[in-house]
C-alpha atoms as a PDB file:
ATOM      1  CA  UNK A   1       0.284  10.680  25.644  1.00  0.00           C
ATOM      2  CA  UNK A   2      -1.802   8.137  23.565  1.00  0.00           C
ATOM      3  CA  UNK A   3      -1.161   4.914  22.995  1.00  0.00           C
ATOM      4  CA  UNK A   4      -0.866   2.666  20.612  1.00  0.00           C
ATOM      5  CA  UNK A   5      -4.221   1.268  20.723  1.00  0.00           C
ATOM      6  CA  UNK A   6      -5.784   4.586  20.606  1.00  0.00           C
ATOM      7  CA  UNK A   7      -3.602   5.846  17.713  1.00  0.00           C
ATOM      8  CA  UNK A   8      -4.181   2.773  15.976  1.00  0.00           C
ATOM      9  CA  UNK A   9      -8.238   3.063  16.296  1.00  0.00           C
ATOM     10  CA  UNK A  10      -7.850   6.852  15.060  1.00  0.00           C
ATOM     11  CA  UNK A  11      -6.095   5.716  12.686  1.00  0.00           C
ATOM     12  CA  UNK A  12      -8.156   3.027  11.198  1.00  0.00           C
ATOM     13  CA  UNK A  13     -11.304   5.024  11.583  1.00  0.00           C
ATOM     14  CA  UNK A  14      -9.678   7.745   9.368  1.00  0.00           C
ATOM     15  CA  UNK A  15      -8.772   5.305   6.898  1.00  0.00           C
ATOM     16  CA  UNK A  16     -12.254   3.991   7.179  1.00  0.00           C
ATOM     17  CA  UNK A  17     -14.028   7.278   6.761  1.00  0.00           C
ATOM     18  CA  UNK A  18     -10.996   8.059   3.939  1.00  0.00           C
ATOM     19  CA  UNK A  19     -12.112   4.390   2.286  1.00  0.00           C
ATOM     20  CA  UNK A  20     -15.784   4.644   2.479  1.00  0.00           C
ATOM     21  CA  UNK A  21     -17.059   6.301  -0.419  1.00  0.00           C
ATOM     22  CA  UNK A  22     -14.454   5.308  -2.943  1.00  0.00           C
ATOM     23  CA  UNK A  23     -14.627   1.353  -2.215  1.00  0.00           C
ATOM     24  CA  UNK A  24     -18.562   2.584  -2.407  1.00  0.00           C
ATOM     25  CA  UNK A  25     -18.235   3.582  -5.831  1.00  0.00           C
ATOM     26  CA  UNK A  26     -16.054   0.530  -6.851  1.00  0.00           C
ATOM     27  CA  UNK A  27     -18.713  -1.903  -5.495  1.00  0.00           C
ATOM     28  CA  UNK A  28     -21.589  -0.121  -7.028  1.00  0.00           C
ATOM     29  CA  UNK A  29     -19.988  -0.247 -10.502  1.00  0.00           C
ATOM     30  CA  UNK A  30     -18.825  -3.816  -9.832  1.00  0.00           C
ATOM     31  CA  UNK A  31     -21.837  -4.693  -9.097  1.00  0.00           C
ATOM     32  CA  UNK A  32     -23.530  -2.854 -12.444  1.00  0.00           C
ATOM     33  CA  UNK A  33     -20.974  -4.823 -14.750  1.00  0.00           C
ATOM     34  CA  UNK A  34     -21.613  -8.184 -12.969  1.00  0.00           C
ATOM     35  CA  UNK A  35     -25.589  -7.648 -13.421  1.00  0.00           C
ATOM     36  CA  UNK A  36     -25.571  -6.580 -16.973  1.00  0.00           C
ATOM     37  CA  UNK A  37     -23.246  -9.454 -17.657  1.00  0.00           C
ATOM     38  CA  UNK A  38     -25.488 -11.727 -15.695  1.00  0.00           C
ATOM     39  CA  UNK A  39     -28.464 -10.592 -17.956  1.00  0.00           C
ATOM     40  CA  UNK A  40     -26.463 -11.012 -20.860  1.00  0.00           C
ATOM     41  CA  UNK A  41     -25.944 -14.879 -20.039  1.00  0.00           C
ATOM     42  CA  UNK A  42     -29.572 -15.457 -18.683  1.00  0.00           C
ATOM     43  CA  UNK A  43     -30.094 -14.091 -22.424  1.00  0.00           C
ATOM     44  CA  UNK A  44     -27.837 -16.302 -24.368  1.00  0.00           C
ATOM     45  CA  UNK A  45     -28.960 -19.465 -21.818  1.00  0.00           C
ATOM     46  CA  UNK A  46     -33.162 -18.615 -22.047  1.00  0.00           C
ATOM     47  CA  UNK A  47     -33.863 -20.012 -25.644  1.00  0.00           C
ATOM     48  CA  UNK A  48     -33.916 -23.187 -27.006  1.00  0.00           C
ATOM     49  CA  UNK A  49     -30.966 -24.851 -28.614  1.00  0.00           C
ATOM     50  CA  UNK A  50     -28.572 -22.181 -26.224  1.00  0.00           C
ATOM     51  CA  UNK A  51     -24.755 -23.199 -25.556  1.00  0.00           C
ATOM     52  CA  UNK A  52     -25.706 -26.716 -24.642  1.00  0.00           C
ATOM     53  CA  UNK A  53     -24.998 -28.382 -20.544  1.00  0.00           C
ATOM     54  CA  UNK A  54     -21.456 -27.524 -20.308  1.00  0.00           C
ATOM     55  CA  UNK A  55     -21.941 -23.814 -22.062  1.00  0.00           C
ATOM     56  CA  UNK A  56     -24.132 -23.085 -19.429  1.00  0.00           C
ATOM     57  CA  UNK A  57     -22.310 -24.805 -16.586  1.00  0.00           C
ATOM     58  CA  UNK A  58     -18.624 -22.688 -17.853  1.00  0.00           C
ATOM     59  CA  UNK A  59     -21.013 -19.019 -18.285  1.00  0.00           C
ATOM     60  CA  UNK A  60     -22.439 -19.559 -14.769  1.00  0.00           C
ATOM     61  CA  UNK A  61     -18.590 -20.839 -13.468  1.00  0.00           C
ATOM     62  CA  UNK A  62     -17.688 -17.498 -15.132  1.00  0.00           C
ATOM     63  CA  UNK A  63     -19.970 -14.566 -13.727  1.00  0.00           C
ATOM     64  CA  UNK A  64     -19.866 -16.969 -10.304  1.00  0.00           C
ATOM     65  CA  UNK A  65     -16.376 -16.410 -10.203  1.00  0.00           C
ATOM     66  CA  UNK A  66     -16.582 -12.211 -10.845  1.00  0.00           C
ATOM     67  CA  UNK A  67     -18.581 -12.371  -7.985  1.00  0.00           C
ATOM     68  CA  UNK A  68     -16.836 -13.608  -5.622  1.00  0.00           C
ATOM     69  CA  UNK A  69     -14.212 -11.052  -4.958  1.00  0.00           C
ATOM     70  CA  UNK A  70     -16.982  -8.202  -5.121  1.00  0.00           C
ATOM     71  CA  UNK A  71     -18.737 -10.202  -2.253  1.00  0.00           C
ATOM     72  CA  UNK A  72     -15.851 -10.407  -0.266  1.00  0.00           C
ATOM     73  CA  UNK A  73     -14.941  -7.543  -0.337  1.00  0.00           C
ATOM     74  CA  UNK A  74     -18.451  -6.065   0.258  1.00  0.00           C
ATOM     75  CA  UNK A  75     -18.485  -7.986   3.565  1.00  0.00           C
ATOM     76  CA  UNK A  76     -15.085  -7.040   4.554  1.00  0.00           C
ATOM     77  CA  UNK A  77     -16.201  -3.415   3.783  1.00  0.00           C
ATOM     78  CA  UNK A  78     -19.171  -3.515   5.840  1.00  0.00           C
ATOM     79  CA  UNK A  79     -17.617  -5.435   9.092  1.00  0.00           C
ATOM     80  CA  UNK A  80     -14.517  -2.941   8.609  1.00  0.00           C
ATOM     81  CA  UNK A  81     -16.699   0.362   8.868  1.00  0.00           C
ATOM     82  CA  UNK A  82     -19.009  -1.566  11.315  1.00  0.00           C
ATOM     83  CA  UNK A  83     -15.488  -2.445  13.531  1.00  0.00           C
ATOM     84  CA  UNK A  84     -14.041   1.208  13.259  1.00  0.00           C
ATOM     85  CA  UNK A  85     -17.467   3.229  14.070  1.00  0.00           C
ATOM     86  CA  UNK A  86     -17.865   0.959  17.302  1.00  0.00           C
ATOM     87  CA  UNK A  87     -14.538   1.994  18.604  1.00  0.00           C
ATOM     88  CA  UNK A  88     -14.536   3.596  21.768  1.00  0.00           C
ATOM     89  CA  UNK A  89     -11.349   6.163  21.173  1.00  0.00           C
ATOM     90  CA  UNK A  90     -12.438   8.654  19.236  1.00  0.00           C
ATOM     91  CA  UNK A  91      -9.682  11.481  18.151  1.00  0.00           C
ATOM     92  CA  UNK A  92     -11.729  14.251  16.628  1.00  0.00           C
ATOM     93  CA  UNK A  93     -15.210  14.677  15.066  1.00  0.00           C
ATOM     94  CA  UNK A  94     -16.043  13.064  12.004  1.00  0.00           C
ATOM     95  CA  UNK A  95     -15.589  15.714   9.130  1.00  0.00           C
ATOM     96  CA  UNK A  96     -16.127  15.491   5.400  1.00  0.00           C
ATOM     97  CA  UNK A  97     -12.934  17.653   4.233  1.00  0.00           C
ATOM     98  CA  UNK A  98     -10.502  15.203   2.067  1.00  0.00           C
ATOM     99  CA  UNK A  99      -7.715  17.464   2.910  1.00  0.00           C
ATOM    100  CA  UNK A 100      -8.205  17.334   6.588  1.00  0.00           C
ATOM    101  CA  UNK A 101      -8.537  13.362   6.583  1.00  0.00           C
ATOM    102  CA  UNK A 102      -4.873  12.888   4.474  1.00  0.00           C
ATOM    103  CA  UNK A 103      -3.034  15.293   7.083  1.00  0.00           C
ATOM    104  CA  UNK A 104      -4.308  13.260   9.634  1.00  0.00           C
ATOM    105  CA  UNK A 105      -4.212  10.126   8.083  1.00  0.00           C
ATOM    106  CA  UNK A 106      -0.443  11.102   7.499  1.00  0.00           C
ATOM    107  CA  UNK A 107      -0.054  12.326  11.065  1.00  0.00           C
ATOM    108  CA  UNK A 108      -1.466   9.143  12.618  1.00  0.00           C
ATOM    109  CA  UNK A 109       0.828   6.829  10.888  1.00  0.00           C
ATOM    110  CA  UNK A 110       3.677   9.240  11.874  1.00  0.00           C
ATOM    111  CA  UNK A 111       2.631   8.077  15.424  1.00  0.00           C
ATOM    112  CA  UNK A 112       1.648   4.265  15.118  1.00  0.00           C
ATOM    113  CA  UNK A 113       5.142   4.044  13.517  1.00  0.00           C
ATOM    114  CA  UNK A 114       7.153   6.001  16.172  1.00  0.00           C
ATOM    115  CA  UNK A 115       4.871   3.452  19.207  1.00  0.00           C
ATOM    116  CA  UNK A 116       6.073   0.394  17.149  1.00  0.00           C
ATOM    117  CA  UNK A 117       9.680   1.668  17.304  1.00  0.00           C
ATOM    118  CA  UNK A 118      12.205  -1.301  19.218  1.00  0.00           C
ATOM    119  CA  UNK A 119       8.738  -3.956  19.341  1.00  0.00           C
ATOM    120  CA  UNK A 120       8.667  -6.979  16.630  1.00  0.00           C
ATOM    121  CA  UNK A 121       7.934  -6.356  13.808  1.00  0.00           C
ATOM    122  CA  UNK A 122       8.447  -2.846  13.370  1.00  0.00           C
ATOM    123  CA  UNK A 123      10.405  -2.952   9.741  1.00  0.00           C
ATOM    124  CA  UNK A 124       7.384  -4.895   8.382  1.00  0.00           C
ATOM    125  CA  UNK A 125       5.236  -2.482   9.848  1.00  0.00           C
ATOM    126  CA  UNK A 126       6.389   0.804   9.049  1.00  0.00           C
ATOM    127  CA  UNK A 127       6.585  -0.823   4.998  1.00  0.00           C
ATOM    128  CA  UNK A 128       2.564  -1.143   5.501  1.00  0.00           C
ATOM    129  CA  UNK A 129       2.176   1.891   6.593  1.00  0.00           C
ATOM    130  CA  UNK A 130       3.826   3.767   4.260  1.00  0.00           C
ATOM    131  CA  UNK A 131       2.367   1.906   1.323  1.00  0.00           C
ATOM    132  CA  UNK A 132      -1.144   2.971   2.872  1.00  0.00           C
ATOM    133  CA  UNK A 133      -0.226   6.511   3.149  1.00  0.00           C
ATOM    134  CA  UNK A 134       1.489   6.940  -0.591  1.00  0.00           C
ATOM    135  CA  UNK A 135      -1.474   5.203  -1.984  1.00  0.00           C
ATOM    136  CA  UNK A 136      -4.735   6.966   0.003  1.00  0.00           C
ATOM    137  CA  UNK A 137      -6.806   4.295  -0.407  1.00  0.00           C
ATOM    138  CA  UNK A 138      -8.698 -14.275  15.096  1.00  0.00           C
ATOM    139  CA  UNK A 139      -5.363 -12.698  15.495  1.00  0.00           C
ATOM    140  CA  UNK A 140      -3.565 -13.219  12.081  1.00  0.00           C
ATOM    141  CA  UNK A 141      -2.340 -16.923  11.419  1.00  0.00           C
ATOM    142  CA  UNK A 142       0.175 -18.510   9.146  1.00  0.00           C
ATOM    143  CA  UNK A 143      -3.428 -20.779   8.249  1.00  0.00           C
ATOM    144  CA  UNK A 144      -6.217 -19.852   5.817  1.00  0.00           C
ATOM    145  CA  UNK A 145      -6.985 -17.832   2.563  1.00  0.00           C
ATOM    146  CA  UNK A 146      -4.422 -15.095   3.035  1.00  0.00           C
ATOM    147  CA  UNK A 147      -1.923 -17.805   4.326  1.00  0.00           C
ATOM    148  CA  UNK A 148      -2.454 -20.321   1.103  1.00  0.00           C
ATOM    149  CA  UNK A 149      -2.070 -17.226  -1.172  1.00  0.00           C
ATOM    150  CA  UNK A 150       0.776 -16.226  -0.016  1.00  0.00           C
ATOM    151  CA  UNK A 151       2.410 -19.510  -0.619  1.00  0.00           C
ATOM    152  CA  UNK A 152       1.006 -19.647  -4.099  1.00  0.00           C
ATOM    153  CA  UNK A 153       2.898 -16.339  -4.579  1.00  0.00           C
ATOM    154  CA  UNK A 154       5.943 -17.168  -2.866  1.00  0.00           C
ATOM    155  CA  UNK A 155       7.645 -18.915  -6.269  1.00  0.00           C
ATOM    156  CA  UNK A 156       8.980 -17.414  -9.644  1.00  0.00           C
ATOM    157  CA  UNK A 157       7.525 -14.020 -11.386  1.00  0.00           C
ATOM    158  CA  UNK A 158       5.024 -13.891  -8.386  1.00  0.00           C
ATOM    159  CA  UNK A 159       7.382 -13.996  -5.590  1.00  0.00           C
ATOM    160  CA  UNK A 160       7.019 -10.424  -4.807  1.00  0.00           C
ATOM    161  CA  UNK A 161       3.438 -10.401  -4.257  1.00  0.00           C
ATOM    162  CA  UNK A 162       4.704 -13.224  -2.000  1.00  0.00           C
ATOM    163  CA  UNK A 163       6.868 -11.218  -0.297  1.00  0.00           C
ATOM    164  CA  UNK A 164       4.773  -8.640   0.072  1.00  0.00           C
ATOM    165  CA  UNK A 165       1.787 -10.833   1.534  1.00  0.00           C
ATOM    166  CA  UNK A 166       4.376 -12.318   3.902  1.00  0.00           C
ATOM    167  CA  UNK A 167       5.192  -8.612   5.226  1.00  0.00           C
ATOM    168  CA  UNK A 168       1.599  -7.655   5.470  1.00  0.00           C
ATOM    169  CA  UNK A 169       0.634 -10.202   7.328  1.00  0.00           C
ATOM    170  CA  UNK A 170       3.964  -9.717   9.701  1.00  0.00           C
ATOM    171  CA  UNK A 171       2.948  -6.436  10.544  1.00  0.00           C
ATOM    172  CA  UNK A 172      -0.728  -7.317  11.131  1.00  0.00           C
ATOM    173  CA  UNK A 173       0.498  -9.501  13.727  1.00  0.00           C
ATOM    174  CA  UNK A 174       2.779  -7.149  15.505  1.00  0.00           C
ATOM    175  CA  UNK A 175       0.347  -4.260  15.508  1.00  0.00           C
ATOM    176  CA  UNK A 176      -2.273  -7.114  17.042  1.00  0.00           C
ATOM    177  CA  UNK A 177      -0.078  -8.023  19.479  1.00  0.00           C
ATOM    178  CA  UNK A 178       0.853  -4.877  20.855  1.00  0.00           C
ATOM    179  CA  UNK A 179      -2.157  -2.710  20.680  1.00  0.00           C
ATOM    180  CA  UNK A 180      -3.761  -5.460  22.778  1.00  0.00           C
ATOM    181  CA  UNK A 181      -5.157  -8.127  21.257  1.00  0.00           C
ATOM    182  CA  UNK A 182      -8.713  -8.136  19.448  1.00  0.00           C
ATOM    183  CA  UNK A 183     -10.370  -7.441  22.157  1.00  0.00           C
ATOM    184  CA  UNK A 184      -8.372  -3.396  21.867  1.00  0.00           C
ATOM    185  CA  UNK A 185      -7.988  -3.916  17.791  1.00  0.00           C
ATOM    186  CA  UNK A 186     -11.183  -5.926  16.491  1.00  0.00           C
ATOM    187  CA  UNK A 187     -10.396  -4.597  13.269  1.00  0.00           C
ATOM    188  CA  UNK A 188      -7.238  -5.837  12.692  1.00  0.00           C
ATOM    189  CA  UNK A 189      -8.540  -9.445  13.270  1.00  0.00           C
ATOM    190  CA  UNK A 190      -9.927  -9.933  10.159  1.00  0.00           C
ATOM    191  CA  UNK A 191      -6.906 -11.389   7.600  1.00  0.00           C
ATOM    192  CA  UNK A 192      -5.622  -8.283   5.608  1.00  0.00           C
ATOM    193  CA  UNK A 193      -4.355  -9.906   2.568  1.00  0.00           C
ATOM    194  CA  UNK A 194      -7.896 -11.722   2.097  1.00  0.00           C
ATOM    195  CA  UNK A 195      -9.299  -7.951   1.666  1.00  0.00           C
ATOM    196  CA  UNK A 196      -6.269  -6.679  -0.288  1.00  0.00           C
ATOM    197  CA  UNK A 197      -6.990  -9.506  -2.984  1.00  0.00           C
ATOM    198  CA  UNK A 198     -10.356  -9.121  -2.899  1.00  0.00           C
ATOM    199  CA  UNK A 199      -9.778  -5.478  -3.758  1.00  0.00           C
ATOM    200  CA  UNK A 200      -7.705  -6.127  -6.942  1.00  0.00           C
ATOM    201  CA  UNK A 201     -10.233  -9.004  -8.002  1.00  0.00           C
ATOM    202  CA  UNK A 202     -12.884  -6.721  -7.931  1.00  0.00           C
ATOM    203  CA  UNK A 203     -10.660  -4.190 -10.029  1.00  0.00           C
ATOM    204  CA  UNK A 204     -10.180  -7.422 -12.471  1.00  0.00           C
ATOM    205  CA  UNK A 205     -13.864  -8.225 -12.290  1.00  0.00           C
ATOM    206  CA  UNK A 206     -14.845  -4.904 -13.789  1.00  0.00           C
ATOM    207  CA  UNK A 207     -11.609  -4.930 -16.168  1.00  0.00           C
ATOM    208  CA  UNK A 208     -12.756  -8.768 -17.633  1.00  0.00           C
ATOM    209  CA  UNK A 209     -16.103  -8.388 -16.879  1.00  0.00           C
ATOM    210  CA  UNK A 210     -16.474  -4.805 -19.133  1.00  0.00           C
ATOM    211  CA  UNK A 211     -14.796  -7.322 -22.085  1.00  0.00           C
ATOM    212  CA  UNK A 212     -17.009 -10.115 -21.640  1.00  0.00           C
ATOM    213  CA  UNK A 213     -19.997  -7.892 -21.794  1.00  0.00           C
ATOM    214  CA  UNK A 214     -18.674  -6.549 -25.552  1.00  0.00           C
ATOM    215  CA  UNK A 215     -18.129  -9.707 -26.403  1.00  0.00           C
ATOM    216  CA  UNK A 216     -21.578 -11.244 -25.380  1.00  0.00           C
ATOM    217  CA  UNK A 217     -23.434  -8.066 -26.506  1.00  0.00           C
ATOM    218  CA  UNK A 218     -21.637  -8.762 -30.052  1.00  0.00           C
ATOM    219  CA  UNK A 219     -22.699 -12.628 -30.054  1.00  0.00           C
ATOM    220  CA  UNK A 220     -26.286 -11.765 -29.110  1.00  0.00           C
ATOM    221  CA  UNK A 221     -26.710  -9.422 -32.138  1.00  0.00           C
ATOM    222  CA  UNK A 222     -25.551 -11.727 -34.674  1.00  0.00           C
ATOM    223  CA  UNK A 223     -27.659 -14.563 -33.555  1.00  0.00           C
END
């Protein structure tokens, strides 16, 4: 019968292999939108008498700060696919059939549930999992990024992300712990809320980013 470790590495390499070549697509076009947008500015910045030293300190603040969440999330991409493929349990060959990878996606979290059933942390744990499965797409610590937002959610309209952040990073924890540390689960030692935020940041990078780019395209014209 496997274990826990080994259904949780099948599990995360199908989600992996699931993830691969739609978080592909979202960097590429994140990445398109920041780079027109960056040529826009270098446009509006190059001539004389531009938007002055604190135009060009706020339009470099601005595309600065659309890129960040693509780069994290870019890095967490790469050392999550890099983490998964280097894996030593290995539950079937690696196919290219969407259907196939969704049954056993499905399956797999069927049996990393029914493992964590009776250990801490379960509840918080089966939540995750679910969420993962309706939606196809150090050990963690109460300190750091995913930590601090957490906190900053935790209060008013955004207690719910709060909540939810709190959960995540419950179950994280438990499934850590019991498939055996990060020596067993490397993958899950990266914080998962850090990667979850990055996600919808890069989703609100091309959203704001897409506006910005009407917007400077219009000012350029008239000037």
């Amino acid at each position: 019968m496997s274990t826990l470790s080994e259904n949780l590495g099948a599990f995360a390499r199908g989600g992996a292999q699931l993830l691969r070549f739609p978080t592909a697509f979202l960097l590429g076009w994140a990445t398109l939108v920041l780079l027109i947008l960056a040529g826009q500015v270098w446009a509006l910045l190059a001539p004389t008498g531009g938007p002055g030293v604190v135009g060009t300190v706020l339009l470099t603040a601005f595309v600065a700060l659309l890129a960040l969440p693509v780069l994290v999330l870019a890095l967490r991409r790469r050392r999550w696919l890099r983490l998964t493929s280097e894996s030593e349990t290995r539950t079937r060959p690696v196919v290219t059939d969407t259907s196939v990878d969704l049954i056993h996606i499905d399956s797999l979290s069927d049996k990393v549930e029914d493992d964590m059933t009776g250990l801490e942390g379960e509840e918080d744990v089966r939540a995750v999992m679910d969420a993962f499965t309706e939606v196809q797409l150090p050990e963690a610590t109460r300190r750091g990024a995913g930590a601090r937002m957490t906190r900053m959610f935790g209060f008013g309209r955004f207690a719910v992300i709060g909540r939810v952040f709190g959960r995540m990073e419950r179950a994280q924890r438990a499934l850590l712990t019991a498939a055996g540390g990060p020596t067993k689960a490397p993958y899950l030692v990266d914080d998962l809320r850090v990667t979850v935020a990055a996600f919808a940041g890069t989703m609100l990078t091309i959203a704001v980013g897409g506006l910005s780019i009407l917007v400077l395209a219009a000012v350029l014209i008239t000037r």
